[in-house]
Structures are given as structure tokens and as C-alpha cells.
C-alpha atoms as a PDB file:
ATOM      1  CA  UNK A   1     -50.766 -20.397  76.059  1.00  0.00           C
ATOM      2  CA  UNK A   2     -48.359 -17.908  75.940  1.00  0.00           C
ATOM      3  CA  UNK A   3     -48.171 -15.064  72.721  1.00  0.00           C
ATOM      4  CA  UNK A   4     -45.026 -15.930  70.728  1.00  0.00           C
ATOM      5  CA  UNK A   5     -42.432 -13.444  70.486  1.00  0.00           C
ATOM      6  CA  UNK A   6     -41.233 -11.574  67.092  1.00  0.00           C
ATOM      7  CA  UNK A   7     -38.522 -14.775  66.968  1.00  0.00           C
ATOM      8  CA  UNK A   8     -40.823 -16.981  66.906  1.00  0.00           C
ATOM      9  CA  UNK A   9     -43.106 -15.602  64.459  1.00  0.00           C
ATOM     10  CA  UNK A  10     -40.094 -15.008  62.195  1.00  0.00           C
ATOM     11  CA  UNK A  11     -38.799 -18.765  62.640  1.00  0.00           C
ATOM     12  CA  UNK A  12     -42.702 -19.617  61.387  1.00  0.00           C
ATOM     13  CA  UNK A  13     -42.173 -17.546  58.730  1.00  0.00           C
ATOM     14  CA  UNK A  14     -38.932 -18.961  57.691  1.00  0.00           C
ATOM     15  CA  UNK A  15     -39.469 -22.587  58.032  1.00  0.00           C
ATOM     16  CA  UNK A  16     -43.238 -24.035  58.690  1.00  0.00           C
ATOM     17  CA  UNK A  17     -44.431 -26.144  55.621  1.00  0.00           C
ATOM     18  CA  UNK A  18     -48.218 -27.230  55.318  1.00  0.00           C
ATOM     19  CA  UNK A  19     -48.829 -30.403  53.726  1.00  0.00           C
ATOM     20  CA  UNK A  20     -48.375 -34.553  54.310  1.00  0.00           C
ATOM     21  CA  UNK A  21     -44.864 -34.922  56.226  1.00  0.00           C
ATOM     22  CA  UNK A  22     -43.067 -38.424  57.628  1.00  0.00           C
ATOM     23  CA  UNK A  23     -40.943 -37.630  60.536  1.00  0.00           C
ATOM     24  CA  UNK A  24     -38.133 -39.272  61.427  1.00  0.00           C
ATOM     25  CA  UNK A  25     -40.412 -40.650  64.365  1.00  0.00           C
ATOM     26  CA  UNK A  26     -42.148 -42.746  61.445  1.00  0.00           C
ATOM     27  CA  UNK A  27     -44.916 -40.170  62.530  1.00  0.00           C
ATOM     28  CA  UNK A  28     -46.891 -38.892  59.828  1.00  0.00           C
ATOM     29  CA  UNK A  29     -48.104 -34.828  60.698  1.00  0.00           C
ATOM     30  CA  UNK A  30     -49.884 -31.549  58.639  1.00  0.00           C
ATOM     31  CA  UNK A  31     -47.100 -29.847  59.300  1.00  0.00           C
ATOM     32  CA  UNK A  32     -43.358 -29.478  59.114  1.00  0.00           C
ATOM     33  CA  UNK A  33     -40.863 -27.316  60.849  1.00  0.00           C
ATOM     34  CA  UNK A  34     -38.112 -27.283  58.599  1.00  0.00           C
ATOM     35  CA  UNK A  35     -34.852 -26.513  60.604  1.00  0.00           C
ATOM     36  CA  UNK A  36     -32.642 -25.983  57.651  1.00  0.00           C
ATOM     37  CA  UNK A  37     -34.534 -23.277  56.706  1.00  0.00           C
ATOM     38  CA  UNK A  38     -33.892 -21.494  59.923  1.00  0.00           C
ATOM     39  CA  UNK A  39     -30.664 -22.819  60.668  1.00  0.00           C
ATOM     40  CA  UNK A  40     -28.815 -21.559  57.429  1.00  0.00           C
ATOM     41  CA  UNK A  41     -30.389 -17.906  57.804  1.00  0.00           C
ATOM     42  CA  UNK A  42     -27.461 -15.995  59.143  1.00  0.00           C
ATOM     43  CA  UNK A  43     -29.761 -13.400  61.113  1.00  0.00           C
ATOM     44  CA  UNK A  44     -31.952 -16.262  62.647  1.00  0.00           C
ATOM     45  CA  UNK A  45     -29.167 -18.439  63.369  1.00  0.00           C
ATOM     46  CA  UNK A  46     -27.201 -16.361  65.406  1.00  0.00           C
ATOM     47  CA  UNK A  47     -30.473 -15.018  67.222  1.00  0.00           C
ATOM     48  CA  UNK A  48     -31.789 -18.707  67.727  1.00  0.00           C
ATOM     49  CA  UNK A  49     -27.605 -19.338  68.834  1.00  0.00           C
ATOM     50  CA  UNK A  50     -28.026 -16.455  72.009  1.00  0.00           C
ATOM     51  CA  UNK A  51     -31.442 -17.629  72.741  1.00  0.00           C
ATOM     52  CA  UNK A  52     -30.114 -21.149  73.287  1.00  0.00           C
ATOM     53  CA  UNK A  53     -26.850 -20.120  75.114  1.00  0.00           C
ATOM     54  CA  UNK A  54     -29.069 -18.297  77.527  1.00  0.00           C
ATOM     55  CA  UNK A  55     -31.187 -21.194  77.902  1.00  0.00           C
ATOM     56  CA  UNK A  56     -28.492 -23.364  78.182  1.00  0.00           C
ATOM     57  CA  UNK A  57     -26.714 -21.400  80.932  1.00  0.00           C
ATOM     58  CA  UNK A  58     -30.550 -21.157  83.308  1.00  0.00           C
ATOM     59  CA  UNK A  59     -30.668 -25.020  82.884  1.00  0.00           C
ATOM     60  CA  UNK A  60     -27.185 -26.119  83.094  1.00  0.00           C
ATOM     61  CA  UNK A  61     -25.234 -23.561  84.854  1.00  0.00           C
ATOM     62  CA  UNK A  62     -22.321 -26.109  85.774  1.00  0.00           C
ATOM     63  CA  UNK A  63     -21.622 -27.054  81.902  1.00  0.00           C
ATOM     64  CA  UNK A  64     -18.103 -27.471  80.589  1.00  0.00           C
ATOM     65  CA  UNK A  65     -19.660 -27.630  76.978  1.00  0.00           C
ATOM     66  CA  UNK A  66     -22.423 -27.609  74.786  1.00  0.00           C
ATOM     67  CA  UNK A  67     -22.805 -30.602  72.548  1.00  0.00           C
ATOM     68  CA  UNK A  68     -24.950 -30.765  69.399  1.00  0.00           C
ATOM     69  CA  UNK A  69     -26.286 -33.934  67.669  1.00  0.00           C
ATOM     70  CA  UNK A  70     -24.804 -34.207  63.727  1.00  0.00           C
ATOM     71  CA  UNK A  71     -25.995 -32.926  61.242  1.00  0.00           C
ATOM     72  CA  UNK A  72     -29.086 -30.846  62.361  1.00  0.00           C
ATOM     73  CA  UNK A  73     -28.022 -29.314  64.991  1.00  0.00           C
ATOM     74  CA  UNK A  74     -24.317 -28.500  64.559  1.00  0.00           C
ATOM     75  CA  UNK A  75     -24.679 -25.385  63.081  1.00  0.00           C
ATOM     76  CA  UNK A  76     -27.330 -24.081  66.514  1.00  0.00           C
ATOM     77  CA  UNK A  77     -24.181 -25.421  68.869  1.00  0.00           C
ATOM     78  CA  UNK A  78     -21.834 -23.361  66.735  1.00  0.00           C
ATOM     79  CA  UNK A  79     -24.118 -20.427  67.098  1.00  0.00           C
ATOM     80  CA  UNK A  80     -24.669 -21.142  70.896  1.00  0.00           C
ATOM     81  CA  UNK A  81     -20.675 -21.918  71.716  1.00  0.00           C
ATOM     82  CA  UNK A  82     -20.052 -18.505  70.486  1.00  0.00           C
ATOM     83  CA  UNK A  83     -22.941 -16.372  72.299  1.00  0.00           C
ATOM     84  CA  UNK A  84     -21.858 -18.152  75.449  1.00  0.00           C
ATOM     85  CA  UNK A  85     -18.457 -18.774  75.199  1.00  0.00           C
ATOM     86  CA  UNK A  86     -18.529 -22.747  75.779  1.00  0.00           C
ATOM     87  CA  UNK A  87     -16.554 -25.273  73.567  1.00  0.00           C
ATOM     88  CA  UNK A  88     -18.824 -27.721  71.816  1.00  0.00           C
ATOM     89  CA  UNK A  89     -18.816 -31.318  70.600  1.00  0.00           C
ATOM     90  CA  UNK A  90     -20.597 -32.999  67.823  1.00  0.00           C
ATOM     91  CA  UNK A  91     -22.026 -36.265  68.478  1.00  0.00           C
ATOM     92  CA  UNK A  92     -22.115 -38.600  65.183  1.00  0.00           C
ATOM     93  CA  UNK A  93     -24.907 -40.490  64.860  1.00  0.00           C
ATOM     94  CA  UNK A  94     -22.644 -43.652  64.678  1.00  0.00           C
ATOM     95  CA  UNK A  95     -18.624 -44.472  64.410  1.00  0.00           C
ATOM     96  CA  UNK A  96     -16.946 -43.830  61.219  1.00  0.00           C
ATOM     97  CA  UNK A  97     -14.540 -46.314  60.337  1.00  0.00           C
ATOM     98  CA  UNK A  98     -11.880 -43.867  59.215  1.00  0.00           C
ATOM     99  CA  UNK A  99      -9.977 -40.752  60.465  1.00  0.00           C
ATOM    100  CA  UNK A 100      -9.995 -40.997  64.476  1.00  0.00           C
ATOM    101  CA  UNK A 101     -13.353 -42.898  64.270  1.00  0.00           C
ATOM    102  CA  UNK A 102     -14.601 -40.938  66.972  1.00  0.00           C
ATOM    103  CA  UNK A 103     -18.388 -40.908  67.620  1.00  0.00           C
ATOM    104  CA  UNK A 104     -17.605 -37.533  69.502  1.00  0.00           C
ATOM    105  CA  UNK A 105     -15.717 -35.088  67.799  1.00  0.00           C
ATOM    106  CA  UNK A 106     -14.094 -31.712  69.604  1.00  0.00           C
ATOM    107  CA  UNK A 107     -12.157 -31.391  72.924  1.00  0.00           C
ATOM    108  CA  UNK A 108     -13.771 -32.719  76.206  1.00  0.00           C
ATOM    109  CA  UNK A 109     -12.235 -34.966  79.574  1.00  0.00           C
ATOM    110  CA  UNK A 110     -14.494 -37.327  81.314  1.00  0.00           C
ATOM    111  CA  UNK A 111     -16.921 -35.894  83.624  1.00  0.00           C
ATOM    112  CA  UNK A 112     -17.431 -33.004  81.630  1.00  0.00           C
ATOM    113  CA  UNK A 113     -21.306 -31.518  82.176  1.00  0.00           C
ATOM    114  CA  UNK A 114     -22.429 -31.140  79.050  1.00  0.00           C
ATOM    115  CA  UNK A 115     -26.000 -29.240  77.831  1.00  0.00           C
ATOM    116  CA  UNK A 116     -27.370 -30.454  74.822  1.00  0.00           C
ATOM    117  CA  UNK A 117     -28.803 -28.234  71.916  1.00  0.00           C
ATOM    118  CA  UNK A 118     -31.394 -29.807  69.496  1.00  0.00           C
ATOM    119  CA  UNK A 119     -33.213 -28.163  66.775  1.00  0.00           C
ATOM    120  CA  UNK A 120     -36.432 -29.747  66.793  1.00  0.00           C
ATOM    121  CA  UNK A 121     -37.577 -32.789  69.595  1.00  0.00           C
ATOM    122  CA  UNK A 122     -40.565 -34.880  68.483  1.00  0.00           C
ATOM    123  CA  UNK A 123     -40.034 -38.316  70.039  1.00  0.00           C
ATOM    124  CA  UNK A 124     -36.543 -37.538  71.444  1.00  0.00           C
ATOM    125  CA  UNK A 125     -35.080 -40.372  69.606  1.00  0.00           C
ATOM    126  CA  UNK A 126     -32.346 -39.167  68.219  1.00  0.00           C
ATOM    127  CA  UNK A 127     -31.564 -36.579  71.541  1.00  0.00           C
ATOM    128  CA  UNK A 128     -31.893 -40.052  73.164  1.00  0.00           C
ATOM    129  CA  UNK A 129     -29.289 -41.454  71.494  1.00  0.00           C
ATOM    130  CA  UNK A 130     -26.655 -38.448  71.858  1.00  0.00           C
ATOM    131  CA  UNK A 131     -27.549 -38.878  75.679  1.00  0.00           C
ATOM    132  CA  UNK A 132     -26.280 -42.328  75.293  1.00  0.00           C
ATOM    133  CA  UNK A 133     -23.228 -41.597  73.281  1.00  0.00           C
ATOM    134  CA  UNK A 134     -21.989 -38.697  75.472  1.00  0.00           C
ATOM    135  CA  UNK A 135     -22.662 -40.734  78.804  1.00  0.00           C
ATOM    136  CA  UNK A 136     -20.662 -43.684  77.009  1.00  0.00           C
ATOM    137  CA  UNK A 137     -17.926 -41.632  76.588  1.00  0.00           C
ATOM    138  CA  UNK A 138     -18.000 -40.727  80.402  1.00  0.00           C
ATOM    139  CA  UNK A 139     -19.837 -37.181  79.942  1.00  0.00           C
ATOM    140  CA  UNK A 140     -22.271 -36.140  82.509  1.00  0.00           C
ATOM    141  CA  UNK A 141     -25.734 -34.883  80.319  1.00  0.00           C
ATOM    142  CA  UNK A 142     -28.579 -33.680  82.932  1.00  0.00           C
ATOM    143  CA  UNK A 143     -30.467 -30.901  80.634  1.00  0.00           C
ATOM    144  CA  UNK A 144     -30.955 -30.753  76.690  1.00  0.00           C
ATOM    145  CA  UNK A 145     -32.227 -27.231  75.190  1.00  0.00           C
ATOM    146  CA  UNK A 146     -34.132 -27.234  71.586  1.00  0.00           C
ATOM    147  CA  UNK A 147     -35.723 -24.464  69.612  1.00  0.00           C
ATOM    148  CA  UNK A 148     -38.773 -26.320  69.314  1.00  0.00           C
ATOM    149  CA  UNK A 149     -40.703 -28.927  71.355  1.00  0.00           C
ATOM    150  CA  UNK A 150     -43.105 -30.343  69.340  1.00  0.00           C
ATOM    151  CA  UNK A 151     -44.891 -31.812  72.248  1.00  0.00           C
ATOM    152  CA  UNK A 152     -45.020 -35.464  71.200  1.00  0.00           C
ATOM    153  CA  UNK A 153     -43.314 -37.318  74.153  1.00  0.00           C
ATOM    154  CA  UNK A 154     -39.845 -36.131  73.567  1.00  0.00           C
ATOM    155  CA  UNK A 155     -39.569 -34.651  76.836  1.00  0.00           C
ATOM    156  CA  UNK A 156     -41.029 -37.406  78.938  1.00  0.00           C
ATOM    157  CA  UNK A 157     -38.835 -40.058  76.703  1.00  0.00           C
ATOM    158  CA  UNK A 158     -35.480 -37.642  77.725  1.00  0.00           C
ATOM    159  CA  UNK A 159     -37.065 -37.476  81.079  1.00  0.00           C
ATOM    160  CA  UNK A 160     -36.865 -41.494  81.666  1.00  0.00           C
ATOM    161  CA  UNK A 161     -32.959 -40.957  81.002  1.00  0.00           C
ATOM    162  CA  UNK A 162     -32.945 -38.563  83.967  1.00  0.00           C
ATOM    163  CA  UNK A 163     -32.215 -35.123  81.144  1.00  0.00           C
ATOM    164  CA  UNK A 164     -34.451 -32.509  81.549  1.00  0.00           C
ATOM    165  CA  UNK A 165     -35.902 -30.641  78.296  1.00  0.00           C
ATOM    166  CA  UNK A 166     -36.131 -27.180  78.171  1.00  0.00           C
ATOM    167  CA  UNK A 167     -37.681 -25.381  74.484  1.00  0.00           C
ATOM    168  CA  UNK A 168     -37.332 -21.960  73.481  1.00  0.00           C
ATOM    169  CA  UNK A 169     -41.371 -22.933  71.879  1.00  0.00           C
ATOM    170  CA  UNK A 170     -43.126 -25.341  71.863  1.00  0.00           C
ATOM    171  CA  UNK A 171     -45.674 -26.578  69.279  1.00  0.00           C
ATOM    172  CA  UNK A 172     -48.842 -25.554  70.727  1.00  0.00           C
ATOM    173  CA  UNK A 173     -47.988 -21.870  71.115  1.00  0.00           C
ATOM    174  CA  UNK A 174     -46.463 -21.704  67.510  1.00  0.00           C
ATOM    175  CA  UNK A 175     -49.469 -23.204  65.723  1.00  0.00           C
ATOM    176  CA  UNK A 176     -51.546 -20.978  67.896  1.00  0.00           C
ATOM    177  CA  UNK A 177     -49.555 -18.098  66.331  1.00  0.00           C
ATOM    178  CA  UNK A 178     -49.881 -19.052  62.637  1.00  0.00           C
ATOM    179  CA  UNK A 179     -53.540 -19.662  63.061  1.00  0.00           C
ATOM    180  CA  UNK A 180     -53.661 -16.104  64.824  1.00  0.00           C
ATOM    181  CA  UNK A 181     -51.921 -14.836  61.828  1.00  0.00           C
ATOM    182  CA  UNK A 182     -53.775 -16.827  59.005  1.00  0.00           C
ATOM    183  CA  UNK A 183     -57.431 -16.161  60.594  1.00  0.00           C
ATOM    184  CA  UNK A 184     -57.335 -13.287  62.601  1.00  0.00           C
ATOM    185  CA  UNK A 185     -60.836 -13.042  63.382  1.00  0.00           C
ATOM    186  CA  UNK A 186     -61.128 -17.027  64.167  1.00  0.00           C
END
């Protein structure tokens, strides 16, 4: 288990919630990683934003684009389209039936290679389902980066669709962290 870097512990400070949670898994957990509480923190945001470009660029260094799945991670492809210089797209979660009614929104040609940014991956459902919308629309999607992996078979679920994951943390070494910090003496 690796130590978690001052990031990290400020992204626990600024959005882990104790308690009885539902994720949108169906999954019921202790705990809660609330990405809106990280993502709408100008300093964090735009820290988590580089950290992600950079990721995005190791894993994916042939992509035309970053794409980020609506709503929750929008604002992290924003943040990682500027530190790296990439155009994004925002992948609805379905069709609207007005306006273009595009399910992808922003610039892009078929057989763009496009990285995907997530906030948080639990199941991958959702990542899952922007894989399928971008290849759809004939994108090519090989690698996804998140801030957090919480280590519940989202990788391995991406993995079947032939997309790699890559996390800036994952769940183990941040919960090893706030226990570090809560009981310092075990």
C-alpha cells in the first residue's frame, strides 16, 4: 500500500462522508466519496485536472481528445482539456430529444482516440456505458483515467470491453490514510 500524497489527503478532507450510502451500483457502503465536493473547489479541481491530463497522456499517448461522462465528470475533463491542451466531449447519459439531440456533444471525426476521465469508478457502469456511446459514434476508447478507483470490479468490468483503467487512488490506500489520520497509534 502505497502513502497517499498531500492531494490525496486534501481530496479526503474535502469530500469523504461516514455514514449509510446507496451507490449508484445499488451497492450499499460506510462511506462516500463525494465528487462534488472536490470537483467544485477551484484549487482541487484544477490540481485533480493536471493530475488527470498527465495520466491521461502515460495511458493514451495517441488521443485526439479527452471525453468526460455528464454530469459528474464534465467539470474534471474541463480541468484536464486545459492542463493538456486536448479538446473534450461530453457524453450524455442518453439522447435528448431537442437541440441537435446529440448523445455526444463537442467537436470530434470518427476514429478519433479518445481517453476517458471519470471521477469516481465503483462498478464501471456508467464508464461502461460512455465506452459504448463513444464507440457507437465511431470513436476509438482503449484507456479511461478516474480520480478514484474504489476497487469494486470497475476495472475488470471496463477491462471485458478491452479499456484499460488507470486511478490517480484507489480506495484501499485512501481509507488507509484516513484511518492513519483518525488513529494514529492504531
Amino acid at each position: 500500500m502505497t502513502a497517499v500524497d498531500e492531494l490525496g489527503r486534501r481530496l479526503l478532507d474535502a469530500a469523504l462522508l461516514e455514514g449509510d450510502f446507496t451507490l449508484r451500483s445499488g451497492r450499499r457502503s460506510t462511506w462516500y466519496l463525494d465528487k462534488y465536493r472536490f470537483e467544485t473547489e477551484p484549487g482541487l479541481l484544477r490540481e485533480l485536472g493536471a493530475r488527470l491530463a498527465e495520466h491521461a497522456r502515460r495511458a493514451e499517448p495517441d488521443a485526439d481528445r479527452l471525453g468526460g461522462p455528464a454530469l459528474g465528470a464534465v467539470a474534471l475533463a474541463a480541468s484536464a482539456a486545459m492542463a493538456s491542451g486536448l479538446p473534450f466531449i461530453i457524453i450524455r447519459g442518453e439522447t435528448k430529444g431537442y437541440g441537435t439531440a446529440n448523445r455526444l456533444e463537442g467537436r470530434y471525426e470518427p476514429g478519433d482516440v479518445v481517453c476517458l476521465v471519470e471521477d469516481v469508478v465503483t462498478s464501471g457502469g456508467a464508464l461502461c456505458e460512455a465506452v459504448e456511446a463513444v464507440r457507437e459514434a465511431g470513436l476509438v476508447v482503449r484507456h479511461a483515467v478516474c480520480v478514484v478507483d474504489r476497487e469494486e470490479g470497475g476495472a475488470d468490468a471496463l477491462a471485458r470491453l478491452g479499456v484499460r483503467l488507470a486511478s490517480l487512488y484507489r480506495a484501499g490506500e485512501l481509507l488507509a490514510t484516513r484511518e492513519q489520520i483518525v488513529n494514529p497509534h492504531g
